[in-house]
C-alpha atoms as a PDB file:
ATOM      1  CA  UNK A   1       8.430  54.573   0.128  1.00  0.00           C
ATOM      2  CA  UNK A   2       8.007  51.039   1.776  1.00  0.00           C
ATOM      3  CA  UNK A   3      12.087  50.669   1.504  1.00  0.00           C
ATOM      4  CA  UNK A   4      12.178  54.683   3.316  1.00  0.00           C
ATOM      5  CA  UNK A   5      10.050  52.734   5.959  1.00  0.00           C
ATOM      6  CA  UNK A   6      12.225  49.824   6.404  1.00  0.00           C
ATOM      7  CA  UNK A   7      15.582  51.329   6.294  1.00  0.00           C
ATOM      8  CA  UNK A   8      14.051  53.552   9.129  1.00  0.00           C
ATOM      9  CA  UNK A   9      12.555  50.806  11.123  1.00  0.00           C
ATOM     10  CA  UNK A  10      16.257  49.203  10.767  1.00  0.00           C
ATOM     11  CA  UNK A  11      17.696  52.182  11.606  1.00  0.00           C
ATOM     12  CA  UNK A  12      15.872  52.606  15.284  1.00  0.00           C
ATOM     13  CA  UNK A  13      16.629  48.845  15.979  1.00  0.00           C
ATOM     14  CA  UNK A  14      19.994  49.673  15.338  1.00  0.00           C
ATOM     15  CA  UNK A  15      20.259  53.046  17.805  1.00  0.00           C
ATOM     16  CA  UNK A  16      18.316  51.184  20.974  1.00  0.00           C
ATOM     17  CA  UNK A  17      21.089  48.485  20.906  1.00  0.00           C
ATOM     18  CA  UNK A  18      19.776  45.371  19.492  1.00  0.00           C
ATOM     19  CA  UNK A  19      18.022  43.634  16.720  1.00  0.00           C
ATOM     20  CA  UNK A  20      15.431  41.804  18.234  1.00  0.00           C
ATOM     21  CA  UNK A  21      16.455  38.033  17.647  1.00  0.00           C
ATOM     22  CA  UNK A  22      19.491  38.726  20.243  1.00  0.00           C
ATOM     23  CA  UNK A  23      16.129  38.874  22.817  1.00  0.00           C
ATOM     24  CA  UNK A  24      14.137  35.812  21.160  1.00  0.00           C
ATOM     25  CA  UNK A  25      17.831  33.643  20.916  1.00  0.00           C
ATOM     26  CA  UNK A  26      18.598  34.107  24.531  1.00  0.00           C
ATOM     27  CA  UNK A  27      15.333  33.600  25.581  1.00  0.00           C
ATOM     28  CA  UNK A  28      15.629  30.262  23.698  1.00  0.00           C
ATOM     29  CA  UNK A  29      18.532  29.674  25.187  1.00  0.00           C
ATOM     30  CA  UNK A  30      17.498  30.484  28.610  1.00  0.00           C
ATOM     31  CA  UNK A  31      14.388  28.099  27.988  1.00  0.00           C
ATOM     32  CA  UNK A  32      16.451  25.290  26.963  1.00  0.00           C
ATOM     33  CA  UNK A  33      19.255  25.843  30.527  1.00  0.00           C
ATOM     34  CA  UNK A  34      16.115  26.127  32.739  1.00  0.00           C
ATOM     35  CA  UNK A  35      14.590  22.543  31.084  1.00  0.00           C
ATOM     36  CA  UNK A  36      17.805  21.353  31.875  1.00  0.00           C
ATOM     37  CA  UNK A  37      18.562  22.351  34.944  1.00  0.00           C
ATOM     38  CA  UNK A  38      14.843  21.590  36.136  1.00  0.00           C
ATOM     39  CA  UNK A  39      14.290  18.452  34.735  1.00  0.00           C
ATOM     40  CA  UNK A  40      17.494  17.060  33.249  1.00  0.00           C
ATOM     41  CA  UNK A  41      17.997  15.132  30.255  1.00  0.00           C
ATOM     42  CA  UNK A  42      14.280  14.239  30.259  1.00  0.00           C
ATOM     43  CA  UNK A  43      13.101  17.913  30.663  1.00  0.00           C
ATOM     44  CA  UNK A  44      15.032  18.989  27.262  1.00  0.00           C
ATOM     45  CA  UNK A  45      13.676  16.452  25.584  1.00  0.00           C
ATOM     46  CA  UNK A  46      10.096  16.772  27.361  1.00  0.00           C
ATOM     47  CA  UNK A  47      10.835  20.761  25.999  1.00  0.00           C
ATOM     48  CA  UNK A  48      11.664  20.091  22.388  1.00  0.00           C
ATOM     49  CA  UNK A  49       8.623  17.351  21.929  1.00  0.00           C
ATOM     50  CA  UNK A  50       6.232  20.165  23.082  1.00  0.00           C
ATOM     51  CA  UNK A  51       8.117  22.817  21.046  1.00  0.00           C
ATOM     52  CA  UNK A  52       8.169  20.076  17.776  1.00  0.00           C
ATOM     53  CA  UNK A  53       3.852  19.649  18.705  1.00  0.00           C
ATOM     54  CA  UNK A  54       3.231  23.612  18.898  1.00  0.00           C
ATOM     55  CA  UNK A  55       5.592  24.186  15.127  1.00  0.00           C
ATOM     56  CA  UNK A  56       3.303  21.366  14.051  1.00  0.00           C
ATOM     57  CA  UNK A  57       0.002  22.688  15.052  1.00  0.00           C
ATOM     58  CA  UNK A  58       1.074  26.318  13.772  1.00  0.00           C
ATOM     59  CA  UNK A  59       1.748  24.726  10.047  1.00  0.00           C
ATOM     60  CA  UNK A  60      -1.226  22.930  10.365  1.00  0.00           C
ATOM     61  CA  UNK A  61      -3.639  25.686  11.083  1.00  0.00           C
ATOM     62  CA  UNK A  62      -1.709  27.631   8.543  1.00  0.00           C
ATOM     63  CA  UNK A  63      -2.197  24.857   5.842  1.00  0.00           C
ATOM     64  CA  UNK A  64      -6.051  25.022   6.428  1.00  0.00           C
ATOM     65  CA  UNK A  65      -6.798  28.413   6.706  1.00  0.00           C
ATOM     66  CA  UNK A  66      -4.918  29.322   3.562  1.00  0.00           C
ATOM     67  CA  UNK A  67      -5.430  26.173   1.126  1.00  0.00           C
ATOM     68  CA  UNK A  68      -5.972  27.124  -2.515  1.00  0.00           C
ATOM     69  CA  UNK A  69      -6.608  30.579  -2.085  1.00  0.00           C
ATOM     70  CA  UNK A  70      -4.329  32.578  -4.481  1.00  0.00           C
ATOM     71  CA  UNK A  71      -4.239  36.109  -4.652  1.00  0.00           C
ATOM     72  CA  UNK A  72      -4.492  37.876  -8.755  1.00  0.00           C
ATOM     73  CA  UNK A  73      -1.523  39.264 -10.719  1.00  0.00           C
ATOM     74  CA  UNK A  74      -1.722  42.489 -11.374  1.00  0.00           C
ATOM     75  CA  UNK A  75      -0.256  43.813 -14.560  1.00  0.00           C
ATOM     76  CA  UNK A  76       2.355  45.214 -12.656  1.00  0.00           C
ATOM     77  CA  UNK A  77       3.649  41.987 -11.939  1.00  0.00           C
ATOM     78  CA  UNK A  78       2.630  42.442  -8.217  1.00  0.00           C
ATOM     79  CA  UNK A  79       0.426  40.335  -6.283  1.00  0.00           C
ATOM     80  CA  UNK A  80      -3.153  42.033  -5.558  1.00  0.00           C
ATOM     81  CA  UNK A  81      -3.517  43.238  -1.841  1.00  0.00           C
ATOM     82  CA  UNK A  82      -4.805  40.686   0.640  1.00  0.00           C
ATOM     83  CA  UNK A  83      -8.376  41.251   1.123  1.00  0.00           C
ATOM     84  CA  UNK A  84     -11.095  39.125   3.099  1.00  0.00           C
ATOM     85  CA  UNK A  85     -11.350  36.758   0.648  1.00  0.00           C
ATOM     86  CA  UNK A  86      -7.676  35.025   0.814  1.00  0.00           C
ATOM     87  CA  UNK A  87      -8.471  32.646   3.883  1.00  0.00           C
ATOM     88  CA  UNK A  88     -10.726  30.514   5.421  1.00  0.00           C
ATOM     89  CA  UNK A  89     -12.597  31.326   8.364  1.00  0.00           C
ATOM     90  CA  UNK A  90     -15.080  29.355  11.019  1.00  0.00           C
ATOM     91  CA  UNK A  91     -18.038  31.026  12.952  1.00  0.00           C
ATOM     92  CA  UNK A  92     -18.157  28.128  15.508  1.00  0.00           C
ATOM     93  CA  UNK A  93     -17.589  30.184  18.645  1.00  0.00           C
ATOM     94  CA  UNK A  94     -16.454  27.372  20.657  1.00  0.00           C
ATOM     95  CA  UNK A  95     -13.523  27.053  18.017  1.00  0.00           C
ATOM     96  CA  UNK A  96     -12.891  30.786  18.231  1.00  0.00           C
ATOM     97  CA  UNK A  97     -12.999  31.256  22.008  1.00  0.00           C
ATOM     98  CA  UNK A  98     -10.472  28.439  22.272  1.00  0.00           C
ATOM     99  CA  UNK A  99      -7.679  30.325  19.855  1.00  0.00           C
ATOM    100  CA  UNK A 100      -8.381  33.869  20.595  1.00  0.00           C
ATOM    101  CA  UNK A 101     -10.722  34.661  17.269  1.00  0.00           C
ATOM    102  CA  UNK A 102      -7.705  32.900  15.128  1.00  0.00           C
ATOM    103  CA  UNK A 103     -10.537  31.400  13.241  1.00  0.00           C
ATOM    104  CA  UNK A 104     -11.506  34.924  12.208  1.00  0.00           C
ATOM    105  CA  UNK A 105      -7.985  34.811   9.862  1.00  0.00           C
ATOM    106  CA  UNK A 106      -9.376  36.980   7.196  1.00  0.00           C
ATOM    107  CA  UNK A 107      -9.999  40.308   9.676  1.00  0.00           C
ATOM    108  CA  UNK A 108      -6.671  39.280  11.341  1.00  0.00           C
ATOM    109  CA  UNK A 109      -4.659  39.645   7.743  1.00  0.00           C
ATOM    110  CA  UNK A 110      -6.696  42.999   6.186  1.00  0.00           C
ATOM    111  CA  UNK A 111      -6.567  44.666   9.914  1.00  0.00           C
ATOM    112  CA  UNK A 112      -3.693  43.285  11.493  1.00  0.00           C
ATOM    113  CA  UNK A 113      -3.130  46.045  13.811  1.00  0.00           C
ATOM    114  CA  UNK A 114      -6.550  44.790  15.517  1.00  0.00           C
ATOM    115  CA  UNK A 115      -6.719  42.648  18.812  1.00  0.00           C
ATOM    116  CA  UNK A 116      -7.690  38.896  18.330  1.00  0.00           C
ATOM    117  CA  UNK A 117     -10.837  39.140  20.703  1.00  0.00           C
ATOM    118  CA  UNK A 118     -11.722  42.355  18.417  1.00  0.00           C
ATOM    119  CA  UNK A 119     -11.707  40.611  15.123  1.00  0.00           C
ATOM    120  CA  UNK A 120     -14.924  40.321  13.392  1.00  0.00           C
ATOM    121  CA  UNK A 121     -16.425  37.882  10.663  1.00  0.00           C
ATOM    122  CA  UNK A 122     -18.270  38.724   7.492  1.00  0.00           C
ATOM    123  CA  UNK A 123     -19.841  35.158   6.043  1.00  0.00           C
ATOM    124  CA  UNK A 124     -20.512  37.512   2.553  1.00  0.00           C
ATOM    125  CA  UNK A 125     -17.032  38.234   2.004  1.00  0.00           C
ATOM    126  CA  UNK A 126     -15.010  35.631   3.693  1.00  0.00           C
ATOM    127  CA  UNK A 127     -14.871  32.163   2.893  1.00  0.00           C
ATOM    128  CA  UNK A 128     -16.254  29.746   5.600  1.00  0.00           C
ATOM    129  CA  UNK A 129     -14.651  26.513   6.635  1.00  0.00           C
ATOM    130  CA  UNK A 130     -17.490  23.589   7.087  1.00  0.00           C
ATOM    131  CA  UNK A 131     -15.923  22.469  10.346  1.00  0.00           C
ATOM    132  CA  UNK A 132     -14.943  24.514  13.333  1.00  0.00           C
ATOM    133  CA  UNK A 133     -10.582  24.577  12.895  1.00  0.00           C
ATOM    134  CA  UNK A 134      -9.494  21.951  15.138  1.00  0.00           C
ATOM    135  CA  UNK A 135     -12.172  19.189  13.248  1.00  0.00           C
ATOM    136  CA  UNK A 136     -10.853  20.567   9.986  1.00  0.00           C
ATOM    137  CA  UNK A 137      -6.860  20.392  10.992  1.00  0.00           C
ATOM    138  CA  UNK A 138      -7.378  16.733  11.631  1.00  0.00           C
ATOM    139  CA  UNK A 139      -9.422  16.509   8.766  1.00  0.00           C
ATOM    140  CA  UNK A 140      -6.360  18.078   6.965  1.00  0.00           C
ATOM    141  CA  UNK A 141      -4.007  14.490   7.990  1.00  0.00           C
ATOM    142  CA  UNK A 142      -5.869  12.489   5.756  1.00  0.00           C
ATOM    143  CA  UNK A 143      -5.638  14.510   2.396  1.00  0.00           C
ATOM    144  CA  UNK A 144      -8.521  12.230   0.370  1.00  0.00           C
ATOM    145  CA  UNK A 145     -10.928  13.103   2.668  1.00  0.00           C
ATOM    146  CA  UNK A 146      -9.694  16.811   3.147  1.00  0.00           C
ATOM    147  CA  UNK A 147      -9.496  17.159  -0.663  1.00  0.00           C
ATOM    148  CA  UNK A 148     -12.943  15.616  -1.435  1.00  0.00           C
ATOM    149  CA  UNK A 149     -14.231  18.460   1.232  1.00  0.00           C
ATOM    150  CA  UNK A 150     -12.382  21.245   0.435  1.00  0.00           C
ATOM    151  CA  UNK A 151     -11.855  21.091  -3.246  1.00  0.00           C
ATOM    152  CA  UNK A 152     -15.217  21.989  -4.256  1.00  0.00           C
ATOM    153  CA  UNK A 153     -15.166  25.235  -1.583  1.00  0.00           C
ATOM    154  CA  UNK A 154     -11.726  26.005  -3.307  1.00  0.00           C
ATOM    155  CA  UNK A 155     -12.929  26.445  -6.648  1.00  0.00           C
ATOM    156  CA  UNK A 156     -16.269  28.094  -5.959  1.00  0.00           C
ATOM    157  CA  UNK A 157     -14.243  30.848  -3.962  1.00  0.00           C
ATOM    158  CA  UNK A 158     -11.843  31.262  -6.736  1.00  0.00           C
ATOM    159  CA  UNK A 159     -14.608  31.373  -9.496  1.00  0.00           C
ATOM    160  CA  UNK A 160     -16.670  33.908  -6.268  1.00  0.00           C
END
């Protein structure tokens, strides 16, 4: 059924025209003329350091609000469905009103259809980072310290 679903998602890409990359490639490109032609030599670069510091940030908040969660095998040989309880989330509303509810990561996987300022928090069913996110991503750059805090959370969620 999901493969019916995907061929026919393919399949009205294909009869509008274009696959969607073709828009995100020349916008890229576009991006990457207009730094040049704006700023120069120093603009692309000035572009591709703050592009290199957002790809960083993204893997870093990624790192954290996923680390050592694992989801069960079924017998099937299929992972189990992701539920509330594979990532971390933070109730520090300063942290949350500063990335849209991102913090809220468990609501934003099991409903992902929802809107970041609608995503809610359950502290029973969702794990609960110690730190609002951007204390615990810097946290996560100096791994004794970040495994000597999270560790313990890690395995009491897995045993949970």
């Amino acid at each position: 059924m999901a493969e019916n679903i995907a061929r026919a998602g393919a399949k009205q890409v294909l009869s509008r025209g274009s696959h969607p990359y073709v828009g995100y490639i020349t916008g890229g490109v576009l991006t990457v003329l207009a730094s040049l032609i704006i700023g120069g030599f120093t603009g692309l670069v000035a572009l591709l350091a703050i592009a290199a510091y957002a790809q960083i940030q993204l893997f870093l908040s990624d790192y954290v609000q996923h680390y050592g969660l694992r989801r069960k095998m079924l017998e099937d040989g299929r992972f189990e469905p992701i539920g509330p309880n594979h990532s971390w989330n933070t109730p520090h509303w300063y942290s949350s009103a500063m990335m849209l509810n991102a913090p809220r990561h468990s609501d934003h996987h099991t409903r992902p259809s929802r809107n970041f300022p609608s995503l809610e928090l359950d502290e029973s069913t969702m794990p609960i980072l110690p730190q609002p996110l951007p204390v615990m991503a810097c946290l996560a750059l100096v791994p004794n310290i970040w495994c000597r805090v999270m560790d313990r959370r890690v395995a009491k969620w897995m045993t949970h």
